[in-house]
PDB file of N, CA and C in Angstrom:
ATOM      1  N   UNK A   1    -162.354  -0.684  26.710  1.00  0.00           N
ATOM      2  CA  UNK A   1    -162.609   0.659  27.206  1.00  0.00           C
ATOM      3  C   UNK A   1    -161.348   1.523  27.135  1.00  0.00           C
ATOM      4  N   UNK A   2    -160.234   0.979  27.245  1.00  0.00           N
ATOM      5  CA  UNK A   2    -158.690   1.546  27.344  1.00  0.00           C
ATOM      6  C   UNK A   2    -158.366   1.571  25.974  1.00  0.00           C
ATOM      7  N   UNK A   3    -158.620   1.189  25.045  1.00  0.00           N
ATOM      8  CA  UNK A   3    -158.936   1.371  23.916  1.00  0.00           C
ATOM      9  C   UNK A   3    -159.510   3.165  22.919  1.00  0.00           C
ATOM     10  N   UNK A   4    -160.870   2.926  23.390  1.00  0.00           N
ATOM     11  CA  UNK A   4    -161.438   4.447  23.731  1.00  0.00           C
ATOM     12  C   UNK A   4    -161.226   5.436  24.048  1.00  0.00           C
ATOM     13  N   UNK A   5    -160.742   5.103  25.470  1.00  0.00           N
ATOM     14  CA  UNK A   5    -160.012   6.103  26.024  1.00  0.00           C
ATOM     15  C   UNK A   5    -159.175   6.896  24.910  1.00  0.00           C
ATOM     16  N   UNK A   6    -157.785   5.911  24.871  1.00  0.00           N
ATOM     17  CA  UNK A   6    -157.245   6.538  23.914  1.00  0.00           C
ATOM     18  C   UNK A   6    -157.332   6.852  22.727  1.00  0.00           C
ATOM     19  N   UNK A   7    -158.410   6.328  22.166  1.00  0.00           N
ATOM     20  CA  UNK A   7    -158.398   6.935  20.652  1.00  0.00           C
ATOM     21  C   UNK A   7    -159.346   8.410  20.844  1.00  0.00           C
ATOM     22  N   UNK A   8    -159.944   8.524  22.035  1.00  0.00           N
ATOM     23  CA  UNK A   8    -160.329  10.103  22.220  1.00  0.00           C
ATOM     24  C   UNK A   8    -159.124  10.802  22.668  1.00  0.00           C
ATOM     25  N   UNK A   9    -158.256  10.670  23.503  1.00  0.00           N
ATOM     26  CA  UNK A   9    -157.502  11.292  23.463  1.00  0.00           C
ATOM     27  C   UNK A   9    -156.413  11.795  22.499  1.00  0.00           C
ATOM     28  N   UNK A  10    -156.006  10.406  21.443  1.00  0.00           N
ATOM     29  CA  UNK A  10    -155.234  10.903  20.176  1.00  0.00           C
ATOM     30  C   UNK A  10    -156.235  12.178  19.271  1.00  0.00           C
ATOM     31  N   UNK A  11    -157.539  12.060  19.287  1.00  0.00           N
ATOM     32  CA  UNK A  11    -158.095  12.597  18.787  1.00  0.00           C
ATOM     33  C   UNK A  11    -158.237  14.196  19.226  1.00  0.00           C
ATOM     34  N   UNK A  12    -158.233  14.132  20.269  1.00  0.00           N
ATOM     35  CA  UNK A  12    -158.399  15.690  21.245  1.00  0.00           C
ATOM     36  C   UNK A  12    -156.857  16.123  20.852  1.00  0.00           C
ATOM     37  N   UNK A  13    -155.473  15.250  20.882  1.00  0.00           N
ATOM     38  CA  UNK A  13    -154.349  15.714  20.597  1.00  0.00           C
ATOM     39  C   UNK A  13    -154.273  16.318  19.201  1.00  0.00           C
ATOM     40  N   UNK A  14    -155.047  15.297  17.980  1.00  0.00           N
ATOM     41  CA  UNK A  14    -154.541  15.181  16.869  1.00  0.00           C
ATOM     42  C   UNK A  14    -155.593  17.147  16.517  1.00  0.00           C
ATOM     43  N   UNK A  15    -156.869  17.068  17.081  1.00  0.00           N
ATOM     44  CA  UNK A  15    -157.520  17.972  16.581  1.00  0.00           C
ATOM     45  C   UNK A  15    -157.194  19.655  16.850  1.00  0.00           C
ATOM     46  N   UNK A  16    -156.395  19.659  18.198  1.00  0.00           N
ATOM     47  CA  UNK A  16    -156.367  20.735  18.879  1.00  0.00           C
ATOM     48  C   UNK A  16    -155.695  21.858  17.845  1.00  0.00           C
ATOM     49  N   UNK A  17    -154.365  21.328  17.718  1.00  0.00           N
ATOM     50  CA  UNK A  17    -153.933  22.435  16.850  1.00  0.00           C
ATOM     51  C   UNK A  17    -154.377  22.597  15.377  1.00  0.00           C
ATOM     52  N   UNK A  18    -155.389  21.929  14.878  1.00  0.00           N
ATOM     53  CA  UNK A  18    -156.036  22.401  13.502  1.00  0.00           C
ATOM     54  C   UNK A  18    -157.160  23.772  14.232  1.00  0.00           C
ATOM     55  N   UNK A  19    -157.479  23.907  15.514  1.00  0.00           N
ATOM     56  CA  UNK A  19    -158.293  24.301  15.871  1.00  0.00           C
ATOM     57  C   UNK A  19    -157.582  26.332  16.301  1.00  0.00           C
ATOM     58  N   UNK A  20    -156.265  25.233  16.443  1.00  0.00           N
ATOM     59  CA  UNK A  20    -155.637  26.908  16.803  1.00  0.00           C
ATOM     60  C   UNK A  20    -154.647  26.956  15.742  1.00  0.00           C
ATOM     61  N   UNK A  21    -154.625  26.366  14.847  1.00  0.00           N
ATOM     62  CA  UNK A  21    -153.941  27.325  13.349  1.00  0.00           C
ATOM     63  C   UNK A  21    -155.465  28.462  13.008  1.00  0.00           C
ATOM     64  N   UNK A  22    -156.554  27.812  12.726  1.00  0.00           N
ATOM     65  CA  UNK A  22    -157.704  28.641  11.863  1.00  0.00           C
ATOM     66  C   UNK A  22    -158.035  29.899  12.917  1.00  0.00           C
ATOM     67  N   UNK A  23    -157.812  29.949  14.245  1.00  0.00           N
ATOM     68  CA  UNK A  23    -157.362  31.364  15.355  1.00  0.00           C
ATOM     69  C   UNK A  23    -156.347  32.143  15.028  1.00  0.00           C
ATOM     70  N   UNK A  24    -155.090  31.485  14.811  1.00  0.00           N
ATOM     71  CA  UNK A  24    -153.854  32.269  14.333  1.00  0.00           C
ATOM     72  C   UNK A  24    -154.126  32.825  12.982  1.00  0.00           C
ATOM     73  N   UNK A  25    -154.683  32.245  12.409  1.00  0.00           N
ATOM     74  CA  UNK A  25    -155.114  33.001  10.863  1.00  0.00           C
ATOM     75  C   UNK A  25    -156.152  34.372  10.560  1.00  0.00           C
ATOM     76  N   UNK A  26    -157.523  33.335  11.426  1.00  0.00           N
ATOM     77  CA  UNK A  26    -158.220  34.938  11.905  1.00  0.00           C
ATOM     78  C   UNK A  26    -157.627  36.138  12.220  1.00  0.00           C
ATOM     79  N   UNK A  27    -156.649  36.037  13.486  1.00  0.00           N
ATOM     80  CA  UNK A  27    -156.218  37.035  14.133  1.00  0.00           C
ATOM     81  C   UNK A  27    -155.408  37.557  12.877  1.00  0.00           C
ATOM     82  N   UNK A  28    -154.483  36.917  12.319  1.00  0.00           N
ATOM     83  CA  UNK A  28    -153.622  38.004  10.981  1.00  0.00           C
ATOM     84  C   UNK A  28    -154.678  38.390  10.536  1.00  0.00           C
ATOM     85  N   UNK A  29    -155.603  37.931   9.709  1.00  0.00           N
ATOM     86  CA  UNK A  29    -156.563  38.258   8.594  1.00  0.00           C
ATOM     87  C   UNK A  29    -157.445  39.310   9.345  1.00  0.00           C
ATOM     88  N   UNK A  30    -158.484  39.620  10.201  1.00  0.00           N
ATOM     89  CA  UNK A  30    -159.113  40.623  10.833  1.00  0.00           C
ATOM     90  C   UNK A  30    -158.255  42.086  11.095  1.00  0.00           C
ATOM     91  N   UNK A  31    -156.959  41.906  11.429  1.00  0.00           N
ATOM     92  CA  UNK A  31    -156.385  43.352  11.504  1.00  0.00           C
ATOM     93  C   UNK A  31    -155.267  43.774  10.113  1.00  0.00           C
ATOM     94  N   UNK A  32    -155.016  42.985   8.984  1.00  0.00           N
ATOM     95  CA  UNK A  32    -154.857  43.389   7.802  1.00  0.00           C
ATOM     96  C   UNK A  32    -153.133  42.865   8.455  1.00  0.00           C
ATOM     97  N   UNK A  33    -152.756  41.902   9.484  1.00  0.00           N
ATOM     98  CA  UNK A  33    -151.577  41.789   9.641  1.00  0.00           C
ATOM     99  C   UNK A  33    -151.241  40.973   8.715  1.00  0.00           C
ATOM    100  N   UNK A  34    -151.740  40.358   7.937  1.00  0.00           N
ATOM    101  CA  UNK A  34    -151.563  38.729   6.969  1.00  0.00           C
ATOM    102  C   UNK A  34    -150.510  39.320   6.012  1.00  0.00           C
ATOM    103  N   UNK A  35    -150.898  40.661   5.438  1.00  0.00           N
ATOM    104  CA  UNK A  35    -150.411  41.316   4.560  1.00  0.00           C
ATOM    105  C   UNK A  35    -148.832  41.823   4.467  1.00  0.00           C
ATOM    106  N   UNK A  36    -149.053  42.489   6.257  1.00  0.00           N
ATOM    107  CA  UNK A  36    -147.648  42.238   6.592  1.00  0.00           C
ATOM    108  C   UNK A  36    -146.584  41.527   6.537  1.00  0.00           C
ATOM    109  N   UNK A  37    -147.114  40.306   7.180  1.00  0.00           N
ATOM    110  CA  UNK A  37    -146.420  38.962   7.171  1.00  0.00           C
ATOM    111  C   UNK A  37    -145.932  38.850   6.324  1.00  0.00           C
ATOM    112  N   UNK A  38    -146.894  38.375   4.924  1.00  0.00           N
ATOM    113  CA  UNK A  38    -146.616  38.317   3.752  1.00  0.00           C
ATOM    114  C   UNK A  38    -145.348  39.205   3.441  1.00  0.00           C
ATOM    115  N   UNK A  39    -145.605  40.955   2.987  1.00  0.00           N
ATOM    116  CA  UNK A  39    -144.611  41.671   2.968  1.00  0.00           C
ATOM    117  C   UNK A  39    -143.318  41.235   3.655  1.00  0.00           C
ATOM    118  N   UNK A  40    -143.018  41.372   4.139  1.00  0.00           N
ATOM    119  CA  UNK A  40    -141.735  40.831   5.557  1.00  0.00           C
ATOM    120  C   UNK A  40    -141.251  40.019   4.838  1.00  0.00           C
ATOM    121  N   UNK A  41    -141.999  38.384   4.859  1.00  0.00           N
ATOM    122  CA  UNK A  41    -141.171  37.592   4.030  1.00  0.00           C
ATOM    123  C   UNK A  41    -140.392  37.240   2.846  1.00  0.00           C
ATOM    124  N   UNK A  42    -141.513  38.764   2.339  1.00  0.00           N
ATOM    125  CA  UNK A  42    -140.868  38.613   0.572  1.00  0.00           C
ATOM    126  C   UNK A  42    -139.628  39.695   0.610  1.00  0.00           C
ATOM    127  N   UNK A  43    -139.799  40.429   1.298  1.00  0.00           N
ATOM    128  CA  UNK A  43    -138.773  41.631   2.014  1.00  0.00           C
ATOM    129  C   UNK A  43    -137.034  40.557   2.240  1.00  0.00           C
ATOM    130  N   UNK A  44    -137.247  39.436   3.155  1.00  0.00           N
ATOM    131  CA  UNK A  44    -136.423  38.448   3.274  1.00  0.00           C
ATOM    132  C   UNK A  44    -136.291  38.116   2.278  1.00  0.00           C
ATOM    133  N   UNK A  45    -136.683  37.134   1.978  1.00  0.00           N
ATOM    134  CA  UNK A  45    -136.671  36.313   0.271  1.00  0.00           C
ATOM    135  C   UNK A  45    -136.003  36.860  -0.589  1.00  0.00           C
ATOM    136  N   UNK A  46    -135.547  38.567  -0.827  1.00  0.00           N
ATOM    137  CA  UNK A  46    -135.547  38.922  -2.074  1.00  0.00           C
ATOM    138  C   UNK A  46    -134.183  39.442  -1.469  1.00  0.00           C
ATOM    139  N   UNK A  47    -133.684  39.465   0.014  1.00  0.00           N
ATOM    140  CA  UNK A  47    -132.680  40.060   0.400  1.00  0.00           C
ATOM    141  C   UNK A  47    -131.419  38.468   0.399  1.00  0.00           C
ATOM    142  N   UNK A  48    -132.080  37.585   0.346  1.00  0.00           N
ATOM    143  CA  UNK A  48    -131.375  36.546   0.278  1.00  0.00           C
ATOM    144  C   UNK A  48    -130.981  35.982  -1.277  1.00  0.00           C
ATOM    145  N   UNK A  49    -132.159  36.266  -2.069  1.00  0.00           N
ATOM    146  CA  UNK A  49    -131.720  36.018  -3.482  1.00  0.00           C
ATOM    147  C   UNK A  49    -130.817  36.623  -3.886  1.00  0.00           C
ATOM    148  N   UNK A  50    -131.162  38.024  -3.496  1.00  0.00           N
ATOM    149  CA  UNK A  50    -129.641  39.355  -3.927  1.00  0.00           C
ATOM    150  C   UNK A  50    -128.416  38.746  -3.449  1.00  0.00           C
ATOM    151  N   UNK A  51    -128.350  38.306  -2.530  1.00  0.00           N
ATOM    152  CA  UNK A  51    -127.236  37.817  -1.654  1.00  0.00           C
ATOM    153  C   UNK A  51    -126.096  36.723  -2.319  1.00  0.00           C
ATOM    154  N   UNK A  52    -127.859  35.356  -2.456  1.00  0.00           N
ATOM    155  CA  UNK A  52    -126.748  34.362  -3.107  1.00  0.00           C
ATOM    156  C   UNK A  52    -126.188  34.573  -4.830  1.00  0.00           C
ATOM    157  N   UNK A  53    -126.947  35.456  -5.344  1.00  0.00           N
ATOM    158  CA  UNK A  53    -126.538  35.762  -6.839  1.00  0.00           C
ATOM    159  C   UNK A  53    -125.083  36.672  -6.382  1.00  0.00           C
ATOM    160  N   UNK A  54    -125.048  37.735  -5.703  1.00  0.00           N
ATOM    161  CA  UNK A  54    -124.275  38.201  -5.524  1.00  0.00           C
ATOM    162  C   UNK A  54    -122.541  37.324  -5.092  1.00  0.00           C
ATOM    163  N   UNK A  55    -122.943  36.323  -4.101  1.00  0.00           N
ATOM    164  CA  UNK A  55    -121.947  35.438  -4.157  1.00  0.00           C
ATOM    165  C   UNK A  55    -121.824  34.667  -5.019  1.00  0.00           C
ATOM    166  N   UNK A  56    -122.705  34.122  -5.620  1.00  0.00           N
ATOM    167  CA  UNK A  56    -122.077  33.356  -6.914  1.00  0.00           C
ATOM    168  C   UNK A  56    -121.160  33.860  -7.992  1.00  0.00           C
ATOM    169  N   UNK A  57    -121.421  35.191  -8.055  1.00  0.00           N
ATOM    170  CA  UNK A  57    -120.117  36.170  -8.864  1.00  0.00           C
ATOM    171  C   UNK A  57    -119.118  35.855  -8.274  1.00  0.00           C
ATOM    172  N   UNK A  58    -119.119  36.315  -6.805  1.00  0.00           N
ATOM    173  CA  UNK A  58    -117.538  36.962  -6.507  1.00  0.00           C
ATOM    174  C   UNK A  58    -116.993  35.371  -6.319  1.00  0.00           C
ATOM    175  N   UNK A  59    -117.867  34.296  -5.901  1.00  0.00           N
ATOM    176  CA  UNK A  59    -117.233  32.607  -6.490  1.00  0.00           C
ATOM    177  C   UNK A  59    -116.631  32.545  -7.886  1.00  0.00           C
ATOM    178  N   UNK A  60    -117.304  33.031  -8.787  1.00  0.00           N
ATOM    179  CA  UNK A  60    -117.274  32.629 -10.098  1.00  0.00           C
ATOM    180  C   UNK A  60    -115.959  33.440 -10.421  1.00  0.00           C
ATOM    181  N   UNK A  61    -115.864  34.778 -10.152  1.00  0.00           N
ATOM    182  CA  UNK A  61    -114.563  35.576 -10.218  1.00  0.00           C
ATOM    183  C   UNK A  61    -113.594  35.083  -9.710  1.00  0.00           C
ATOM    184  N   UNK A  62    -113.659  34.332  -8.269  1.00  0.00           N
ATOM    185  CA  UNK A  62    -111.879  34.064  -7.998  1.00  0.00           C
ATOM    186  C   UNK A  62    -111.895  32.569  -8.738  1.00  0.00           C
ATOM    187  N   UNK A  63    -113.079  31.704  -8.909  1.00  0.00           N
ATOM    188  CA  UNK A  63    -112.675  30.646  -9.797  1.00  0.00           C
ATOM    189  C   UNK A  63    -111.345  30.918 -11.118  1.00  0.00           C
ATOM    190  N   UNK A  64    -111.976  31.935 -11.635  1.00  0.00           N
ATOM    191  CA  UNK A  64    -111.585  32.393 -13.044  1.00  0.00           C
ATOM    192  C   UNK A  64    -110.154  32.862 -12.614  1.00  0.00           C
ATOM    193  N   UNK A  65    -109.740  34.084 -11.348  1.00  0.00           N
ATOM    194  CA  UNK A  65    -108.674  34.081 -11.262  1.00  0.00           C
ATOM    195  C   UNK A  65    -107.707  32.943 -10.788  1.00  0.00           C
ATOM    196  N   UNK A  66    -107.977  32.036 -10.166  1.00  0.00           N
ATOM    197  CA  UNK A  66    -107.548  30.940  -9.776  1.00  0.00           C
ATOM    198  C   UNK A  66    -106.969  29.553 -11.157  1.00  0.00           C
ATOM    199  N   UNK A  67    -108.064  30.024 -11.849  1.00  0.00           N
ATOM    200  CA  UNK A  67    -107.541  28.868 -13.090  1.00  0.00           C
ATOM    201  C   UNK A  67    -106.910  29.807 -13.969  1.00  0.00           C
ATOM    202  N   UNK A  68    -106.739  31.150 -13.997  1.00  0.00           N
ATOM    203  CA  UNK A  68    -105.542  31.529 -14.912  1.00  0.00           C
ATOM    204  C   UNK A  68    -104.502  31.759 -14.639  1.00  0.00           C
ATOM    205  N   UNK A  69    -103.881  31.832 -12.898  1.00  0.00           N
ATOM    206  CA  UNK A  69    -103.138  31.676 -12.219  1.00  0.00           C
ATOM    207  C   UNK A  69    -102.266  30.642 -12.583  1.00  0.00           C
ATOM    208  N   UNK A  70    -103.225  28.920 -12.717  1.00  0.00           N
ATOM    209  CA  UNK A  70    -102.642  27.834 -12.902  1.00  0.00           C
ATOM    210  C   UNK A  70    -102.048  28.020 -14.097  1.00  0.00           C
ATOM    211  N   UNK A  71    -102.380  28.674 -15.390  1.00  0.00           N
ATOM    212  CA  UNK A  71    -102.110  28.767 -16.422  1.00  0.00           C
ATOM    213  C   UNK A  71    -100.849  29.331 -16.974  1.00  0.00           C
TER     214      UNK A  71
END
C-alpha cells in the first residue's frame, strides 16, 4: 500500500508542472505576449553577438600588436 501511495504521489509531483507549463503558454499565446518574448530575446541575442564579434577584434588587434612588439 506504501508502495502506491508513493507512486501517486511521484506522479501528482512528476505531472504538476507539465500541467502549468501548457497555462504559462496559453497565457503568452492568448494576449499576443509570445511574440514579445520572442522579440526581447532576439533583441538580446543579437546585442550579445555584436558584442562578442566586437571583442574578438579588439583581442585579435592587441594580439597582432603584441607579437610585433616581440619582433
Amino acid at each position: 500500500m506504501k508502495k502506491l501511495k508513493y507512486l501517486f504521489l511521484l506522479m501528482i509531483l512528476v505531472c504538476q508542472p507539465i500541467f502549468a507549463q501548457n497555462q504559462v503558454e496559453e497565457f503568452f499565446r492568448t494576449d499576443d505576449k509570445f511574440y514579445v518574448v520572442v522579440a526581447v530575446l532576439a533583441i538580446i541575442m543579437a546585442g550579445l553577438l555584436f558584442y562578442v564579434i566586437r571583442l574578438d577584434k579588439k583581442v585579435t588587434n592587441l594580439e597582432k600588436n603584441i607579437k610585433q612588439n616581440k619582433d
